[in-house]
N, C-alpha and C. Protein backbone atom coordinates (compact mmCIF):
# COMPACT_ATOMS: atom_id res chain seq x y z
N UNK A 1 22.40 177.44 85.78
CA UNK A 1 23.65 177.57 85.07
C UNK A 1 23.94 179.06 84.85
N UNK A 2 25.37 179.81 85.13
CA UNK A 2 25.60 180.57 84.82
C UNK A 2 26.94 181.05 85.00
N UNK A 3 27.66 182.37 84.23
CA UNK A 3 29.01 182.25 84.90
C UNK A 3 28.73 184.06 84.60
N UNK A 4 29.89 184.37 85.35
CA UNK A 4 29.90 185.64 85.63
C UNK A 4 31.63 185.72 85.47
N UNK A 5 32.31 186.99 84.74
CA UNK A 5 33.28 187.14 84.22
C UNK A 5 34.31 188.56 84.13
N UNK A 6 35.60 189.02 84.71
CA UNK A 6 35.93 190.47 84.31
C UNK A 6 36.62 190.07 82.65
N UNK A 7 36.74 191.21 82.20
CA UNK A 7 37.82 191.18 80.95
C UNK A 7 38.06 192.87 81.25
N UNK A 8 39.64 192.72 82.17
CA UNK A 8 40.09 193.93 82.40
C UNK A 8 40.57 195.08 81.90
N UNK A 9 41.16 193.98 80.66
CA UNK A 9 41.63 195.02 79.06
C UNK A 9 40.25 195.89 78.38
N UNK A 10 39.40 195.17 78.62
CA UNK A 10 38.06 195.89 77.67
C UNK A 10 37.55 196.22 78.80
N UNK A 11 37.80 196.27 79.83
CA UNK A 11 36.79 196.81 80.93
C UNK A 11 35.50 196.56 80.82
N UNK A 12 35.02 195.22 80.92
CA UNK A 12 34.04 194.60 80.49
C UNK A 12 33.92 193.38 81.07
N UNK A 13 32.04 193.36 82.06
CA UNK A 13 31.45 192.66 82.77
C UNK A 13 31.02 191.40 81.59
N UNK A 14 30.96 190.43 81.89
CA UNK A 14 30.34 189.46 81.04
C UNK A 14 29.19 188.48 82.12
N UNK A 15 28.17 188.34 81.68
CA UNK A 15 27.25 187.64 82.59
C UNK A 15 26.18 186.52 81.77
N UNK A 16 26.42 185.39 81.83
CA UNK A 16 25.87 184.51 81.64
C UNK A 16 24.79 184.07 81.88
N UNK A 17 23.47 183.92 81.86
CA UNK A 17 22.36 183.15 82.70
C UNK A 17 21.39 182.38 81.68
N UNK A 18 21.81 180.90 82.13
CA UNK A 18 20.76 180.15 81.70
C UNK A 18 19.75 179.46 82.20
N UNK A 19 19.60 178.43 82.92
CA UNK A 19 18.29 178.08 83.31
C UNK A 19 18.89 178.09 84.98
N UNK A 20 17.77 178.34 85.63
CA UNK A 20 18.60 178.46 87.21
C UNK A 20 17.72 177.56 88.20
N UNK A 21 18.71 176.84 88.85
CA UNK A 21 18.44 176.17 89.85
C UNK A 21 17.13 176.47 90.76
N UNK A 22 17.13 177.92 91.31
CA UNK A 22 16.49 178.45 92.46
C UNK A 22 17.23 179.92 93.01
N UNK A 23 16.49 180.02 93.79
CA UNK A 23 16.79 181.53 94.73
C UNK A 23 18.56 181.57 94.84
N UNK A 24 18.91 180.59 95.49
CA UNK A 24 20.17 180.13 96.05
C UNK A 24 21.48 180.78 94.89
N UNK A 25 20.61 180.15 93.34
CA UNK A 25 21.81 180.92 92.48
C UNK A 25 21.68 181.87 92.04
N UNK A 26 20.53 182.52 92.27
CA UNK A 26 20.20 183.86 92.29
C UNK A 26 20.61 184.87 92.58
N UNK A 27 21.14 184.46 94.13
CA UNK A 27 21.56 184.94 95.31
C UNK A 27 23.25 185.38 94.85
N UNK A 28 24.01 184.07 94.25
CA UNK A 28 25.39 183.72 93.82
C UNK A 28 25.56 184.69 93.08
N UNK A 29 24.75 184.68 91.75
CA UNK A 29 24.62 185.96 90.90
C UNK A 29 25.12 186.81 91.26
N UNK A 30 23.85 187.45 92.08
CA UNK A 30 24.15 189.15 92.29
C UNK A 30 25.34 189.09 93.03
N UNK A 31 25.77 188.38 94.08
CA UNK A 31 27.07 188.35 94.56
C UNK A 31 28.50 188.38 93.81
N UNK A 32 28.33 187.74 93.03
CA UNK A 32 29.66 187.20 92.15
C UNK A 32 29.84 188.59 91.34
N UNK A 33 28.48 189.14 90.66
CA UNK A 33 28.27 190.83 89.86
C UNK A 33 28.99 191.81 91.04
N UNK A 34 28.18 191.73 92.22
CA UNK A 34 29.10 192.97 93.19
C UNK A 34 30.22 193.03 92.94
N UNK A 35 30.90 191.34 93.08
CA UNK A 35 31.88 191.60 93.57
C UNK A 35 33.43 191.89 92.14
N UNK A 36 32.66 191.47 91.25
CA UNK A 36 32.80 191.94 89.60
C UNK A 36 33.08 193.25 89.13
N UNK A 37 32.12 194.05 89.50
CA UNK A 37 32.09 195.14 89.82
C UNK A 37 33.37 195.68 90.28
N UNK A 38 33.64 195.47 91.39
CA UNK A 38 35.02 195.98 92.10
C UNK A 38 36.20 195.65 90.86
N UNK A 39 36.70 194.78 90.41
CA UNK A 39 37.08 195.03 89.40
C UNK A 39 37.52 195.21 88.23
N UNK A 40 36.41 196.15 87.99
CA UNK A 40 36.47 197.29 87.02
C UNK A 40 36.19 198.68 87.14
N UNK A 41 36.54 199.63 86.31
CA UNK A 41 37.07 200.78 86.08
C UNK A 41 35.66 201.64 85.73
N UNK A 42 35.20 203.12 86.45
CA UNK A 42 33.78 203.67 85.85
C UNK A 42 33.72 203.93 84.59
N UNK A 43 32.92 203.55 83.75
CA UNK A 43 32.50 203.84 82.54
C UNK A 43 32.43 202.12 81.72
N UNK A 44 32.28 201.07 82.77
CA UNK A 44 32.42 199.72 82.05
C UNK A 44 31.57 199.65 81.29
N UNK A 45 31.53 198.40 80.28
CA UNK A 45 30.66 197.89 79.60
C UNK A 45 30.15 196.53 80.26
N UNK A 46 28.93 196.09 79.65
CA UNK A 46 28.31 194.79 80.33
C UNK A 46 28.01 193.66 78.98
N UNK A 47 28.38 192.70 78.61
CA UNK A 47 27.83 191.70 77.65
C UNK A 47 26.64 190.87 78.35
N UNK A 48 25.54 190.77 78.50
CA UNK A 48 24.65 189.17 79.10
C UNK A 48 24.04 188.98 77.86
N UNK A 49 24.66 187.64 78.23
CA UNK A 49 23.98 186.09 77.27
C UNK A 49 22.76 185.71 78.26
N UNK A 50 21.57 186.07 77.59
CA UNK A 50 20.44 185.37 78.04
C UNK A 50 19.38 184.86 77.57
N UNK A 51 20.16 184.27 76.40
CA UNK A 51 19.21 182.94 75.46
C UNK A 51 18.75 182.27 76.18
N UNK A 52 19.33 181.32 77.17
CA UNK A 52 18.82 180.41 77.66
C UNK A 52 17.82 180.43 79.26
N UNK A 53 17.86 182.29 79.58
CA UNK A 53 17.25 182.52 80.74
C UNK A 53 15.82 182.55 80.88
N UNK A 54 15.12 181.99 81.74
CA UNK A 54 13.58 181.71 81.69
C UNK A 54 13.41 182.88 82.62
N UNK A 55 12.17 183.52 82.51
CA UNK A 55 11.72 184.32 83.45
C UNK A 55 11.35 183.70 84.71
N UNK A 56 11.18 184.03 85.34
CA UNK A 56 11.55 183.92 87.24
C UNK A 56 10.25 185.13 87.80
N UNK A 57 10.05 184.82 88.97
CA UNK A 57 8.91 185.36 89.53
C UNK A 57 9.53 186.56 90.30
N UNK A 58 8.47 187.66 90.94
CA UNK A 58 8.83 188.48 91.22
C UNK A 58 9.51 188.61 92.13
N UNK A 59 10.03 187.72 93.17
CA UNK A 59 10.85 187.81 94.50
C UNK A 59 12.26 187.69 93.50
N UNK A 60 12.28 186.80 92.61
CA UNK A 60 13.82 186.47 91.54
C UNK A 60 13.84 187.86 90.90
N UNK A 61 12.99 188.66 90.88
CA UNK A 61 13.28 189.57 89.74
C UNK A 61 14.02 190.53 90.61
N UNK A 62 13.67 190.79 92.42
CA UNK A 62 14.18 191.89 93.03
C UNK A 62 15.69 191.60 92.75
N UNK A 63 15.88 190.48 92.67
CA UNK A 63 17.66 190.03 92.76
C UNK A 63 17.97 190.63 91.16
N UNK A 64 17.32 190.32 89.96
CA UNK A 64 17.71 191.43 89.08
C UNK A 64 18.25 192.30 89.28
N UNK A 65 16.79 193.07 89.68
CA UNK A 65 17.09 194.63 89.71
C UNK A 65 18.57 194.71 90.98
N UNK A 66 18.72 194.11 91.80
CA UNK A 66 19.60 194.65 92.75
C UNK A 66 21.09 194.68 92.44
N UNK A 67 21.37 193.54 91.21
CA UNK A 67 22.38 193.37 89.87
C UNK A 67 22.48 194.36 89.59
N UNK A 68 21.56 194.71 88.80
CA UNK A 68 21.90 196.18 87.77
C UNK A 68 21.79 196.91 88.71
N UNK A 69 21.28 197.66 89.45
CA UNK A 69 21.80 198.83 90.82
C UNK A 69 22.80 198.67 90.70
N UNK A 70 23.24 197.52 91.37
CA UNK A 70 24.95 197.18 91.86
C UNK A 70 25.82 197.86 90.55
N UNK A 71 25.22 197.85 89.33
CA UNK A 71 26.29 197.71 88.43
C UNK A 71 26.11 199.31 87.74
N UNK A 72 24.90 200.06 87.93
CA UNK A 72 24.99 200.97 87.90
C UNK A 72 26.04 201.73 88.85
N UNK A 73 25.78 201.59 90.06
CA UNK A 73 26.38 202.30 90.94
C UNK A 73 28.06 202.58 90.45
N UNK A 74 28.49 201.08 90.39
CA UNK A 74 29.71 201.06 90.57
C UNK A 74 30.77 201.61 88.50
N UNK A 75 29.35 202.17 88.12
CA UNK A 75 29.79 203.25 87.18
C UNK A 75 29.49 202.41 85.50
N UNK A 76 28.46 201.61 85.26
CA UNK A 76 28.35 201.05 84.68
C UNK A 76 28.14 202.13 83.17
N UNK A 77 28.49 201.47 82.27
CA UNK A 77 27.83 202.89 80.95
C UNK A 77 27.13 202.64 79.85
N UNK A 78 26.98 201.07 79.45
CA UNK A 78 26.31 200.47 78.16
C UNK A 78 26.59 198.94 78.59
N UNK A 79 25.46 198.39 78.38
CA UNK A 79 24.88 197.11 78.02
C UNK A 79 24.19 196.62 76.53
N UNK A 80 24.87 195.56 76.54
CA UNK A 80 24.16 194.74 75.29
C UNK A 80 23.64 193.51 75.67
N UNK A 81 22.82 192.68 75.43
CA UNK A 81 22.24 191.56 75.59
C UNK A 81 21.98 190.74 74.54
N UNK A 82 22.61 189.61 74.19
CA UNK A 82 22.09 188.22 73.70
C UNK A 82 21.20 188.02 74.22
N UNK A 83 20.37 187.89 73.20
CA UNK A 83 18.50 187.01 73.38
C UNK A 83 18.74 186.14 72.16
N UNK A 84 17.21 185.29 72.71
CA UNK A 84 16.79 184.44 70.94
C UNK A 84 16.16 185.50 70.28
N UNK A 85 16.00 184.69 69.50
CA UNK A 85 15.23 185.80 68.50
C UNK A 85 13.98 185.44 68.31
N UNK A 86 13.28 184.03 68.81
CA UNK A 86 12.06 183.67 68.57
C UNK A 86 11.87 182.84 70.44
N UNK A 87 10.22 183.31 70.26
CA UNK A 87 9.58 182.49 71.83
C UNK A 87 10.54 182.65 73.06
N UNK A 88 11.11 184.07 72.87
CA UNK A 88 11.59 184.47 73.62
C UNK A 88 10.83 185.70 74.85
N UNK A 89 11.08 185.60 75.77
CA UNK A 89 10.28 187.12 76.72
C UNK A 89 11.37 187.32 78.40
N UNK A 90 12.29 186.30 78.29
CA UNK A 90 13.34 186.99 79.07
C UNK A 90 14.17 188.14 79.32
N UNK A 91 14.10 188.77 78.27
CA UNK A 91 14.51 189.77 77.95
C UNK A 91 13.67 190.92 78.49
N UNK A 92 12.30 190.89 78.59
CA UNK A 92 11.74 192.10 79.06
C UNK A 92 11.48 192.57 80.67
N UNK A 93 11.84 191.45 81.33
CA UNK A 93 11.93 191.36 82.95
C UNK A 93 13.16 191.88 82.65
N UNK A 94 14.62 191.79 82.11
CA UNK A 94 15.61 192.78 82.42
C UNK A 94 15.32 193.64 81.87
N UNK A 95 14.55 194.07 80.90
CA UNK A 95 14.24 195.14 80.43
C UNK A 95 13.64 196.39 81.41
N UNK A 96 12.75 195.69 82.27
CA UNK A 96 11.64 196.36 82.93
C UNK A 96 12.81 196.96 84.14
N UNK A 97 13.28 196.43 84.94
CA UNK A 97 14.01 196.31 86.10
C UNK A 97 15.74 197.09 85.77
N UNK A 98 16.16 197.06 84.51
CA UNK A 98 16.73 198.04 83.93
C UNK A 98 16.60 199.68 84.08
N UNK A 99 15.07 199.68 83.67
CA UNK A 99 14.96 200.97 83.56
C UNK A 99 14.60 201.67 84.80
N UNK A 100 14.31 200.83 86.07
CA UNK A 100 14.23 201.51 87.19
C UNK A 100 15.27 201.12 87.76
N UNK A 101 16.65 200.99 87.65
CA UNK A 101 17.60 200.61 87.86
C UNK A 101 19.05 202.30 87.19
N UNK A 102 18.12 202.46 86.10
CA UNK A 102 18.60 203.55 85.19
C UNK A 102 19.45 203.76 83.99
N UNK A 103 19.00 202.70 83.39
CA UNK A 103 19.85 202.17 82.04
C UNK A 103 18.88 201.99 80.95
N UNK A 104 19.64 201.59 80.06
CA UNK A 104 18.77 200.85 78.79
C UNK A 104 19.60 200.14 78.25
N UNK A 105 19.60 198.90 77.91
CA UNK A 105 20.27 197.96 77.20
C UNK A 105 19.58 198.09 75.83
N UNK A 106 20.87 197.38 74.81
CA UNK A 106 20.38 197.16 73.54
C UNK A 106 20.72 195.72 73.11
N UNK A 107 19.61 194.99 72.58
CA UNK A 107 19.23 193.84 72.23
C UNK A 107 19.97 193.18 71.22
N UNK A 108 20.58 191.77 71.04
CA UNK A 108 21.32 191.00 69.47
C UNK A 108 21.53 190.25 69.72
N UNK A 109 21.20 189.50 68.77
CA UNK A 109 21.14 188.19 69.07
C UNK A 109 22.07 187.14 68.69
N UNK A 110 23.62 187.64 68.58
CA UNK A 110 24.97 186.83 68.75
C UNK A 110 25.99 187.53 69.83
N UNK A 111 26.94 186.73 70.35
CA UNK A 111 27.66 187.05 71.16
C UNK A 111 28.60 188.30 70.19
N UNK A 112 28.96 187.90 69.18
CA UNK A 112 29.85 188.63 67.83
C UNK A 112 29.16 189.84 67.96
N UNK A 113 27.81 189.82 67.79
CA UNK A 113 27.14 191.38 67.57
C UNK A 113 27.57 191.91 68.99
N UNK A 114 27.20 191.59 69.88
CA UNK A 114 27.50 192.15 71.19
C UNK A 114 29.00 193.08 71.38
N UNK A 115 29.69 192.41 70.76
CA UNK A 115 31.39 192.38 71.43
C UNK A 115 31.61 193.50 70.69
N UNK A 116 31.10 193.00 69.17
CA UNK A 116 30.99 194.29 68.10
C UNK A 116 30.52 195.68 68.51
N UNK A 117 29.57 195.80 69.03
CA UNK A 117 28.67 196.97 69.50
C UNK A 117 29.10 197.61 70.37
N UNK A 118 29.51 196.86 71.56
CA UNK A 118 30.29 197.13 72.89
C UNK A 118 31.96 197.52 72.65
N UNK A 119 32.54 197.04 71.58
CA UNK A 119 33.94 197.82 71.44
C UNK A 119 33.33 198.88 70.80
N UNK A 120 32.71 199.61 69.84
CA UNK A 120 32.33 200.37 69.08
C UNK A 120 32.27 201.85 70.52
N UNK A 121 31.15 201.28 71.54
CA UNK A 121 30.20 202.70 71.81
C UNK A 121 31.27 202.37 73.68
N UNK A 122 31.89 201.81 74.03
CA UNK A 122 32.84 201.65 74.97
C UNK A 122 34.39 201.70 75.05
């Protein structure tokens, strides 16, 4: 499950991921992000909701990282992320793959905090 989203007024990526099928929507992902990417404007912001994302093995994680590349490249400038707040560790595979990607996201755990944070520093 997942959806991927522009909001052109806020210049702002929205990315969804909850529990995933396999490689296949993996694949959809990073595709649907490229092509997301296009448009918007350099200096975007990114919202992901990933309460419901389970960690994934390392061949799933290259498709991560190749997301955030993509979204670096195409001029990305701040990320926030929805997590749980408990028995959670999804968060640190984007964490990890982030930072060799060349970012840092900041962590909260409502969509409200997110939107909040992201109009603030975007």
């Amino acid at each position: 499950m997942h959806e991927v989203r522009v909001d052109k007024e806020k210049n702002r990526l929205y990315v969804s991921i909850g529990k995933l099928d396999g490689k296949e929507e993996i694949e959809t992902i990073v595709n649907e992000i490229e092509q997301a990417c296009g448009d918007l404007k350099k200096g975007f912001g990114c919202l992901t909701d990933l309460r419901e994302y389970e960690v994934r093995g390392e061949e799933e994680e290259a498709y991560v990282y190749r997301a955030q590349k993509s979204m670096v490249e195409a001029g990305l400038s701040n990320v926030v992320r929805v997590v749980k707040k408990f028995g959670y560790l999804g968060h640190y595979q984007f964490d990890k793959t982030a930072k060799a990607a060349g970012y840092h996201a900041k962590n909260v755990l409502t969509i409200d905090e997110a939107e909040e944070l992201l109009d603030e520093i975007c």
